[in-house]
Protein backbone atom coordinates (compact mmCIF):
# COMPACT_ATOMS: atom_id res chain seq x y z
CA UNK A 1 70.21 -8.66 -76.58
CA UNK A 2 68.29 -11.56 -78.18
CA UNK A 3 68.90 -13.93 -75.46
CA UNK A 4 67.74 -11.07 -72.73
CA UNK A 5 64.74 -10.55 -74.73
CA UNK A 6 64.19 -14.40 -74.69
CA UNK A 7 65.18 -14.60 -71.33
CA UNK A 8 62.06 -11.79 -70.35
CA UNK A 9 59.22 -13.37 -71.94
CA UNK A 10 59.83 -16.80 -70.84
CA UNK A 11 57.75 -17.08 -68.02
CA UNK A 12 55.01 -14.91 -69.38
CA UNK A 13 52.27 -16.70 -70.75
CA UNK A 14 48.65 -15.99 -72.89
CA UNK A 15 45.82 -15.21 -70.16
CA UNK A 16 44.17 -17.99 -70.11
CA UNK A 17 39.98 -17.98 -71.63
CA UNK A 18 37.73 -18.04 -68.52
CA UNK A 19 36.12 -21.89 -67.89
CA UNK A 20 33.23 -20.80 -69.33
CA UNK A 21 34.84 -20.25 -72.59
CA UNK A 22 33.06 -23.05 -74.47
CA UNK A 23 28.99 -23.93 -74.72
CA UNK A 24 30.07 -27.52 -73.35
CA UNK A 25 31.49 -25.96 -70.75
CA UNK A 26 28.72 -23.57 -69.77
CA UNK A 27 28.84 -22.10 -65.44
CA UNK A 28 26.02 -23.86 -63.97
CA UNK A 29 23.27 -20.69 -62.74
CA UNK A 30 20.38 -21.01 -60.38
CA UNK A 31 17.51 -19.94 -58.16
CA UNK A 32 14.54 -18.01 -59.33
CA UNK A 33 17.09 -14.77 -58.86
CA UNK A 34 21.12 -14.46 -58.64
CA UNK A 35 23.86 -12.84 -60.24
CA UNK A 36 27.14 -13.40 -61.44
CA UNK A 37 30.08 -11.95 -61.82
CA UNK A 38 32.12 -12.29 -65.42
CA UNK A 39 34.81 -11.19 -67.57
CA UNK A 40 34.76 -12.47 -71.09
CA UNK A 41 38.70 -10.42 -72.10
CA UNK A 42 39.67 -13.52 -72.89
CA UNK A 43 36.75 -15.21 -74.23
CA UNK A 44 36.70 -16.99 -77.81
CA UNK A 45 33.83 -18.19 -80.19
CA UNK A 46 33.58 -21.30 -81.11
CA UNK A 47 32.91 -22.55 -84.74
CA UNK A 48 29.26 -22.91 -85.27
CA UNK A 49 28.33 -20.59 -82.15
CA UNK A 50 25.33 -17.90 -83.58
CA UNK A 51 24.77 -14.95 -83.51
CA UNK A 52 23.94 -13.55 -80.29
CA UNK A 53 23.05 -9.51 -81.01
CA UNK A 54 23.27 -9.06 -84.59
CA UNK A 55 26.81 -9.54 -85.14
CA UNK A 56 29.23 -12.51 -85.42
CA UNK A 57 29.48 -13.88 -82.07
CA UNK A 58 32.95 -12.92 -80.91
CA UNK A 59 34.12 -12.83 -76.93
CA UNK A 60 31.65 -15.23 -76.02
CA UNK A 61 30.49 -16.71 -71.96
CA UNK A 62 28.50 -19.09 -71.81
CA UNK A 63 25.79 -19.83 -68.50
CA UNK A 64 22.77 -22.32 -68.61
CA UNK A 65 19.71 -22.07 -66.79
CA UNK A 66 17.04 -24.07 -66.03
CA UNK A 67 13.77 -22.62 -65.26
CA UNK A 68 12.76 -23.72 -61.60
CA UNK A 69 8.67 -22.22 -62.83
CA UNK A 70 6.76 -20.96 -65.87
CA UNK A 71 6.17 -17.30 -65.96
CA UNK A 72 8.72 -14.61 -66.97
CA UNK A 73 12.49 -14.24 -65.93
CA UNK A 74 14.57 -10.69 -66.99
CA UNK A 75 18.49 -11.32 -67.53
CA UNK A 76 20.24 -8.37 -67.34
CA UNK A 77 23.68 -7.21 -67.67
CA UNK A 78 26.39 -4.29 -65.73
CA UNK A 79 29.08 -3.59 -67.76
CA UNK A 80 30.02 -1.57 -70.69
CA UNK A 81 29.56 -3.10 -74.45
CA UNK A 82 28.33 -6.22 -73.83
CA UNK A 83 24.98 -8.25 -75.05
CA UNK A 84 23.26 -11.26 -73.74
CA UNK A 85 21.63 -13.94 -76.24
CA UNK A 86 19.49 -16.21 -75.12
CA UNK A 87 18.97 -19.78 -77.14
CA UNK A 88 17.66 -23.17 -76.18
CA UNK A 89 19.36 -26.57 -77.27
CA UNK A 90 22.12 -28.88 -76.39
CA UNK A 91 24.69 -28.48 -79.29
CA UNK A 92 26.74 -24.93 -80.55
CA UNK A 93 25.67 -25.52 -83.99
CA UNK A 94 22.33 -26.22 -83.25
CA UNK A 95 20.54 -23.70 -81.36
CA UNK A 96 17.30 -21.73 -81.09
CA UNK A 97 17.13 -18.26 -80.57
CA UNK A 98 14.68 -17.11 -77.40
CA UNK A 99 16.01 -13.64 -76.76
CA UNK A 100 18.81 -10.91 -77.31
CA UNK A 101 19.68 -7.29 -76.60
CA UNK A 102 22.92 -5.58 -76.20
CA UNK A 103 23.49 -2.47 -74.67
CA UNK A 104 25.50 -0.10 -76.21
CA UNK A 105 27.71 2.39 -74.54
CA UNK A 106 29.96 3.01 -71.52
CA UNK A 107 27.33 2.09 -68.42
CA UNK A 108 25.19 0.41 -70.39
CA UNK A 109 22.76 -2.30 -69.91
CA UNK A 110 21.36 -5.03 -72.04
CA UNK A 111 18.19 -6.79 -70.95
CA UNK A 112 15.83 -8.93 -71.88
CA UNK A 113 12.50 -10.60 -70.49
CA UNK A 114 10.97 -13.53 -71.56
CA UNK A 115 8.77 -16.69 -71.08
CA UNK A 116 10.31 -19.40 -69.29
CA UNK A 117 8.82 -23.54 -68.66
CA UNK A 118 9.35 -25.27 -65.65
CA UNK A 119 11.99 -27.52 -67.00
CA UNK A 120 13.45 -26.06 -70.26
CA UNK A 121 17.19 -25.15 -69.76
CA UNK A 122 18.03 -21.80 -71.32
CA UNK A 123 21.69 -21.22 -72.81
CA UNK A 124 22.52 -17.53 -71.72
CA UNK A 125 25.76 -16.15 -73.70
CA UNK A 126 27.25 -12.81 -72.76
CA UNK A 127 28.97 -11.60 -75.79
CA UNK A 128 31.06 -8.47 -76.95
CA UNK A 129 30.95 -6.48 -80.06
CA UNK A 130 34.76 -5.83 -81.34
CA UNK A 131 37.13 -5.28 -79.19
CA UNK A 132 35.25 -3.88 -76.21
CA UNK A 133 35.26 -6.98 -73.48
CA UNK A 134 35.97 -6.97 -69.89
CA UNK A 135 34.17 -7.47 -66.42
CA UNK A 136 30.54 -7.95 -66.38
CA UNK A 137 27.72 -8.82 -64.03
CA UNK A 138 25.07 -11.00 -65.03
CA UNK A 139 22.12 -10.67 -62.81
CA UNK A 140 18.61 -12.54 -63.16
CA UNK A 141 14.65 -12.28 -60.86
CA UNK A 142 11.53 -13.95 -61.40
CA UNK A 143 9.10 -11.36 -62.98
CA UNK A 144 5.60 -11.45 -61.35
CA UNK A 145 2.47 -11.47 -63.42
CA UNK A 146 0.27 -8.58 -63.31
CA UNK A 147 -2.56 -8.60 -60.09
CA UNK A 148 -4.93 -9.01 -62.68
CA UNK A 149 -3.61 -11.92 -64.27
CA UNK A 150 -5.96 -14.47 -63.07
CA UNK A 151 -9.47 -14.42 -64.05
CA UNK A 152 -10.58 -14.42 -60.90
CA UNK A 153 -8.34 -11.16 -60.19
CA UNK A 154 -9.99 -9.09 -63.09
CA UNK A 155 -9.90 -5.52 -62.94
CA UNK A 156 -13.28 -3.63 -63.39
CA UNK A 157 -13.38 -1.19 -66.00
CA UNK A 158 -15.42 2.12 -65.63
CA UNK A 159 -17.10 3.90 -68.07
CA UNK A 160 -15.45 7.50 -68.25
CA UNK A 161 -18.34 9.20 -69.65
CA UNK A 162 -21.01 8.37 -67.13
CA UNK A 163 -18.81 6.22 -64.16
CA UNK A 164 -20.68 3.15 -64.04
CA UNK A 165 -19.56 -0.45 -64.53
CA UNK A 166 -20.19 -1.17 -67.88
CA UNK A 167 -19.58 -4.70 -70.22
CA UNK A 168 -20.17 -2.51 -73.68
């Protein structure tokens, strides 16, 4: 019996952690918008990783990102239980925090927006809390500034009580 029980698990072998398993070894993104597809079952953290929602990081992706403008980007996520931190830096152990969120729930999203700089490459982790892990999407988009961003686009503002222009 031992040697047929031997003799079935030989060729099976541990799923393997996705490439992007490690910070060093981070999936190149790019473009002002995109998505990617993900599945972080397999995933590990790595001594020295943060935290990337409030809890210990655990089933941890890593993407980097480097802003193509200034202005605003949204990251969001598709697919249940995960969270997306958002850190700049070059080392693991030695990163600053920029943004987090994590969606809770079957269906749920986790999003956040920020402000990029032409230049600065962002470290985007896709994490899980406990033992809920599995396919994701990460999708990102520009965000546009308000029309009325500029100056030179400013919105007049009317005075409700009598409808004039008014600077008071």
């Amino acid at each position: 019996v031992a040697a047929l029980l031997v003799g079935a698990f030989a060729g099976s072998a541990p799923a393997a952690a996705p490439a992007n398993d490690n910070f060093a070894n981070a999936q190149l993104i790019s473009e002002e918008t995109g998505s990617a597809s993900g599945n972080n079952a397999e995933a590990t953290a790595e001594p020295g990783e943060p935290s990337h929602t409030g809890w210990d990081a655990a089933y941890s992706v890593w993407y980097r990102w480097t802003a193509p403008y200034t202005g605003k980007v949204a990251f969001e996520t598709g697919g249940a239980y995960v969270g997306i931190g958002v850190h700049t830096g070059t080392a693991v152990n030695a990163l600053t925090w920029v943004a987090s969120n994590y969606g809770y729930g079957p269906g749920a999203t986790s999003k956040v927006v920020f402000s990029v700089s032409a230049g600065t490459t962002y470290r985007v982790a896709v994490d899980s809390a406990y033992s809920a892990r599995g396919a994701f999407t990460l999708s990102w988009r520009r965000v546009p500034p308000p029309p009325n961003d500029a100056f030179a686009s400013a919105q007049a503002i009317i005075n409700e009580r009598d409808h004039r222009y008014t600077d008071e």
